[in-house]
N, C-alpha and C. Protein backbone atom coordinates (compact mmCIF):
# COMPACT_ATOMS: atom_id res chain seq x y z
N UNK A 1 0.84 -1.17 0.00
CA UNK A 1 0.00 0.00 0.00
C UNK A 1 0.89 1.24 0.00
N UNK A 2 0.00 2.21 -0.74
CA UNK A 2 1.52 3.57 -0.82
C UNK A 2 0.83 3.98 0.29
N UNK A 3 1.49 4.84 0.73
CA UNK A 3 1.68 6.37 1.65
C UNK A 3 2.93 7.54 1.32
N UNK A 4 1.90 8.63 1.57
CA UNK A 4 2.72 9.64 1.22
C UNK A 4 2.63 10.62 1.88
N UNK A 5 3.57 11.67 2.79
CA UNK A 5 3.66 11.89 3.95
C UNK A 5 4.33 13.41 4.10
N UNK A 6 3.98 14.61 4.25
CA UNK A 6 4.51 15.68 4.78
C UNK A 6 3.64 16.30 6.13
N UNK A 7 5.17 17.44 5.96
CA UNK A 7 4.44 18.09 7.40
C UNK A 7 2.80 18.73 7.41
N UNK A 8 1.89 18.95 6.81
CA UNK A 8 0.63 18.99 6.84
C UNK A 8 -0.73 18.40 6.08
N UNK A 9 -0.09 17.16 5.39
CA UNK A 9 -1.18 16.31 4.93
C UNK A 9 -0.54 14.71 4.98
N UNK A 10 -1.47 13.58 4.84
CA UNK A 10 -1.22 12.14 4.77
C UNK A 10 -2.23 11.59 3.39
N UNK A 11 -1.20 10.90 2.46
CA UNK A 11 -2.32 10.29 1.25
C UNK A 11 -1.51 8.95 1.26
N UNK A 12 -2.93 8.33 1.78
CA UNK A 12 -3.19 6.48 1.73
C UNK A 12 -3.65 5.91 0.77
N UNK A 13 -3.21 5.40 -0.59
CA UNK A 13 -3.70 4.30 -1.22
C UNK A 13 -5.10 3.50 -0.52
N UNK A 14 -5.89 3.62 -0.87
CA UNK A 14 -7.00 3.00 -0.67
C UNK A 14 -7.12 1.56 -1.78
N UNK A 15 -6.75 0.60 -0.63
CA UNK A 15 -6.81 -0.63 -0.52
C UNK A 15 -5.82 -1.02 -2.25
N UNK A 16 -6.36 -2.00 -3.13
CA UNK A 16 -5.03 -1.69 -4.06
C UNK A 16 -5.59 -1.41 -5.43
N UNK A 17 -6.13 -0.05 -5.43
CA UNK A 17 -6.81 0.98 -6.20
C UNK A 17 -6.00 2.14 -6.38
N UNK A 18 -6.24 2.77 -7.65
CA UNK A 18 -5.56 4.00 -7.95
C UNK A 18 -5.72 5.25 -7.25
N UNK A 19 -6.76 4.93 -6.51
CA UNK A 19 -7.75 6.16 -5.40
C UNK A 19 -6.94 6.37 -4.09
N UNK A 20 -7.03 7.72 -3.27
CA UNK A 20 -6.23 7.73 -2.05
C UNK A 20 -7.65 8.18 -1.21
N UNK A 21 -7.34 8.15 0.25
CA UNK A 21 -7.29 8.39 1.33
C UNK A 21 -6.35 10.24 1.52
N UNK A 22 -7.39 11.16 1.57
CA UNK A 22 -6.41 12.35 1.75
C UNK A 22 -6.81 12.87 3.62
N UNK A 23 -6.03 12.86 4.31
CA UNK A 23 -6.04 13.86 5.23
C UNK A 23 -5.06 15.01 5.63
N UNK A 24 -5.67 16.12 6.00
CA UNK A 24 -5.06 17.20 6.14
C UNK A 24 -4.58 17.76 7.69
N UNK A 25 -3.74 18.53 8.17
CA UNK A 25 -3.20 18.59 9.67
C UNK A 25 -4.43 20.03 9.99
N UNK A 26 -5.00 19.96 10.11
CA UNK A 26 -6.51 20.51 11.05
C UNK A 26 -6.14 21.27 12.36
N UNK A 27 -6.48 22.34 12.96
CA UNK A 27 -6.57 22.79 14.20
C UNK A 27 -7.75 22.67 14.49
N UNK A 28 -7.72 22.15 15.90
CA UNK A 28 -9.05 21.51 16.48
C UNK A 28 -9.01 22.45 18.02
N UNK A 29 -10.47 22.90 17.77
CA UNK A 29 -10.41 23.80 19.14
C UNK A 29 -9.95 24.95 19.51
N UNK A 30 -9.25 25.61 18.06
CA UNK A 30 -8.62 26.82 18.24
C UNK A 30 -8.77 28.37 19.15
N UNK A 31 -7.91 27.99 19.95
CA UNK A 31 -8.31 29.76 21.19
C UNK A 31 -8.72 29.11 22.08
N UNK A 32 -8.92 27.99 22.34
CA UNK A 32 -8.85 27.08 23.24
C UNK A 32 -7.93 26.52 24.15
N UNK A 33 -7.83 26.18 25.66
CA UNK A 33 -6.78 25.79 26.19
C UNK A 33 -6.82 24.04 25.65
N UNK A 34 -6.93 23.31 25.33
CA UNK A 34 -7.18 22.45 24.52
C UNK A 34 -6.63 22.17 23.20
N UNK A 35 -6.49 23.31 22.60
CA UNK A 35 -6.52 23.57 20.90
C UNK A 35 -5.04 22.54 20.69
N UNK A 36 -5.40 22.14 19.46
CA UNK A 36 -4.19 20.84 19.06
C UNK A 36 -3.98 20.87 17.71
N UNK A 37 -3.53 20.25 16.81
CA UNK A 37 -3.32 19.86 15.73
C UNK A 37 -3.69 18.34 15.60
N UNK A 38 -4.37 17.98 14.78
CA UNK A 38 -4.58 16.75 13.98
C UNK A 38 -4.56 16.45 12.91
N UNK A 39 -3.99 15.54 12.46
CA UNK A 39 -4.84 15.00 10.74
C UNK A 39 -6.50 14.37 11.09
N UNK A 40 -7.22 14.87 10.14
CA UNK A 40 -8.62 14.71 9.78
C UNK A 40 -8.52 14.59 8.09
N UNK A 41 -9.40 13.39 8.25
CA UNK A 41 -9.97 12.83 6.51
C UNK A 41 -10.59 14.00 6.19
N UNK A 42 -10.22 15.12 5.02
CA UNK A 42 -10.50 15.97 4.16
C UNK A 42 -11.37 14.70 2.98
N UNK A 43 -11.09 14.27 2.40
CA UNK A 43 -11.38 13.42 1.26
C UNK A 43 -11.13 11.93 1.26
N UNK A 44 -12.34 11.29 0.77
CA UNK A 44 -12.01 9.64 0.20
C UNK A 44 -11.76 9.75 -1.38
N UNK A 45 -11.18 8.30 -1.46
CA UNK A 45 -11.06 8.06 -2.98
C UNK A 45 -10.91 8.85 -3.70
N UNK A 46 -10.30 9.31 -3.83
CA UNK A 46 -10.42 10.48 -4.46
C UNK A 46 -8.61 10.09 -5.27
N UNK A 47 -8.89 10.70 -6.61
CA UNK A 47 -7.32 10.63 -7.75
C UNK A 47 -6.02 10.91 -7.13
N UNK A 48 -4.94 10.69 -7.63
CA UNK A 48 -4.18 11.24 -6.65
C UNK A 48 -3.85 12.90 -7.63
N UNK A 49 -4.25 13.14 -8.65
CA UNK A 49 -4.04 14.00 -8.97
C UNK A 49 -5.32 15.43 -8.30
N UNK A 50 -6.31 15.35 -8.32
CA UNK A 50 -7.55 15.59 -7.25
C UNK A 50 -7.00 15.98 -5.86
N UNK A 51 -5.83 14.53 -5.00
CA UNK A 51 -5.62 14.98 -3.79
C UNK A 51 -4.57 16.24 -3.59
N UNK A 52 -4.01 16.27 -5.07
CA UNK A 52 -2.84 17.21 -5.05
C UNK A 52 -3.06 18.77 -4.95
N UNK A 53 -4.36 18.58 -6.14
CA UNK A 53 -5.25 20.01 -6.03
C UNK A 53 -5.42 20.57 -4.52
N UNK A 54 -6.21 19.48 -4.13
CA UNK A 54 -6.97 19.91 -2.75
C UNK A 54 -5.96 20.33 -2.02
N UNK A 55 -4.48 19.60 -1.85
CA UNK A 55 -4.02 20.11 -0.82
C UNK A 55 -3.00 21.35 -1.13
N UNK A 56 -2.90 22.16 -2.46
CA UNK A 56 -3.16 23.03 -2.65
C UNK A 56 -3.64 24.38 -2.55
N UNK A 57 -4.60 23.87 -2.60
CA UNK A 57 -5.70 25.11 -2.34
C UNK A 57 -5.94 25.21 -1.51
N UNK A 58 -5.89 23.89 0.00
CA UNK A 58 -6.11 24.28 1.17
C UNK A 58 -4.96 25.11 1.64
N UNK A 59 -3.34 25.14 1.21
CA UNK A 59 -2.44 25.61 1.34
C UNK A 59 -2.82 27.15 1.07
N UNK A 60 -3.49 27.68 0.02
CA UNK A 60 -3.55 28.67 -0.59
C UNK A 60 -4.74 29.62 0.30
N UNK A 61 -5.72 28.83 0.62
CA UNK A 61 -6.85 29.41 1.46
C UNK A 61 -6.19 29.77 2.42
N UNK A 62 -5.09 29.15 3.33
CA UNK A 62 -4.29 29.65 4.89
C UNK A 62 -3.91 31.07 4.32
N UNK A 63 -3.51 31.19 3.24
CA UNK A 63 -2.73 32.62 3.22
C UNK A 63 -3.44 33.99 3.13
N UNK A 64 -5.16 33.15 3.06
CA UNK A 64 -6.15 34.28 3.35
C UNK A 64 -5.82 35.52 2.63
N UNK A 65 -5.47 35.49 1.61
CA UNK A 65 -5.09 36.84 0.85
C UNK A 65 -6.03 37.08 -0.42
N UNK A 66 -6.11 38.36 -1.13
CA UNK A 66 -6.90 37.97 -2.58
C UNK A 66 -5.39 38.36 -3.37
N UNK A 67 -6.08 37.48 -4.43
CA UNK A 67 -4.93 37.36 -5.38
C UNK A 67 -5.44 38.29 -6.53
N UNK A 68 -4.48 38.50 -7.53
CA UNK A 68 -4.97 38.58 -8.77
C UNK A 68 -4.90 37.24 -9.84
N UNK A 69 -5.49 37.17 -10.64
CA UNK A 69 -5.20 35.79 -11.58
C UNK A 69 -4.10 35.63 -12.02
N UNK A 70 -3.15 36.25 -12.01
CA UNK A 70 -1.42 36.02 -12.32
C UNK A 70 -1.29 35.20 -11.54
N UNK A 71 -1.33 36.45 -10.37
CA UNK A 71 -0.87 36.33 -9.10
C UNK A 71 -1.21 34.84 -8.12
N UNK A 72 -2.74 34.43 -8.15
CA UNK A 72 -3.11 32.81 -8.13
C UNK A 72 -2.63 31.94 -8.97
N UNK A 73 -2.79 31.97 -10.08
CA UNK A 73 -1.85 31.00 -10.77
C UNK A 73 -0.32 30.45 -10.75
N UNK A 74 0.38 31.99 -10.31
CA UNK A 74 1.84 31.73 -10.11
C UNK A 74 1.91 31.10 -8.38
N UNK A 75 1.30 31.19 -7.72
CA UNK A 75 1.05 31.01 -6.92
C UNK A 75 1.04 29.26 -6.11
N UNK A 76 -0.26 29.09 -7.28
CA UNK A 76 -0.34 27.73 -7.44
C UNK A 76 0.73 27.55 -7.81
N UNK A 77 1.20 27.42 -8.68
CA UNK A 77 2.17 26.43 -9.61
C UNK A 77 3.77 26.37 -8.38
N UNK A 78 3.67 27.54 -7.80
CA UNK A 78 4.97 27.63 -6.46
C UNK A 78 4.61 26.22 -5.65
N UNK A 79 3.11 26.21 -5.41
CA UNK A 79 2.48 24.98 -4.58
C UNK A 79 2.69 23.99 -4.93
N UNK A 80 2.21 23.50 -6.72
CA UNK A 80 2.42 22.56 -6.82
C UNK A 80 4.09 22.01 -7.14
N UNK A 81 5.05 22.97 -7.78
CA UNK A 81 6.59 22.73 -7.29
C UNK A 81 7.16 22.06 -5.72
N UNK A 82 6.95 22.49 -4.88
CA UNK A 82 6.92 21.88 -3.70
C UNK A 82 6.41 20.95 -3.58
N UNK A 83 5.48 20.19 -3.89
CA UNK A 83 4.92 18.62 -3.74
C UNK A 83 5.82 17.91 -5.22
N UNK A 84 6.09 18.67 -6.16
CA UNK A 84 6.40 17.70 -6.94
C UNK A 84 8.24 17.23 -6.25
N UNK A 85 8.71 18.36 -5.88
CA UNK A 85 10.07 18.51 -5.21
C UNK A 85 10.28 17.22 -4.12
N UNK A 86 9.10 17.19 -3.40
CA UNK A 86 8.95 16.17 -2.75
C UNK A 86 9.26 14.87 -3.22
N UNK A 87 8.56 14.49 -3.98
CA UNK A 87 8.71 13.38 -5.00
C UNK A 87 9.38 13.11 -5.55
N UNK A 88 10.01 13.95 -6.18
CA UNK A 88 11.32 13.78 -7.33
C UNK A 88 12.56 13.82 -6.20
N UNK A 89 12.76 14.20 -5.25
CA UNK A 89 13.73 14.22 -4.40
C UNK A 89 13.47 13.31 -3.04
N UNK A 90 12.53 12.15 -3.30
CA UNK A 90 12.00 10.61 -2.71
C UNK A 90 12.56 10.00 -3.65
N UNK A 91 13.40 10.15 -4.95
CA UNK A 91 13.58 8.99 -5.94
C UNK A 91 15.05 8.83 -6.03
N UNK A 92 16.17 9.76 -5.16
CA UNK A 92 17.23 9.95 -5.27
C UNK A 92 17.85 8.91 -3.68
């Protein structure tokens, strides 16, 4: 079974299908004496190209900013460099 693993998301191969398991690192309880960090299932089954988006854009939503459409796009593509960096520098 794959797994694939950084500091704020987990994607599980779901069972031995092309589909993952996406969860994301969540604040739970925030302003709370309590408040924690977790991974929580964002998505099932879902592509792995799909989980890449999502965790993306959830990246992109934290920065709570408005963009312009350059400016999102270049943006993205910074995002998705870093996950691919990941990967390509897992093969060395």
């Amino acid at each position: 079974m794959i797994e694939i693993k950084d500091q704020d998301f987990e994607m599980k191969q779901v069972k031995d299908t092309s589909m993952f398991s996406l969860k994301i690192l969540t604040t739970i309880n925030a302003g709370k004496a309590n408040e924690r960090e977790e991974l929580k299932t964002q998505r099932n089954d879902v592509s792995f190209e799909t989980a890449i988006k999502t965790i993306v854009m959830i990246r992109l939503s934290k920065l709570n900013k408005t963009f312009s459409l350059s400016e999102y796009l270049s943006t993205f593509e910074e995002e998705v460099n870093k996950i691919e960096k990941l990967i390509t520098n897992g093969d060395k």
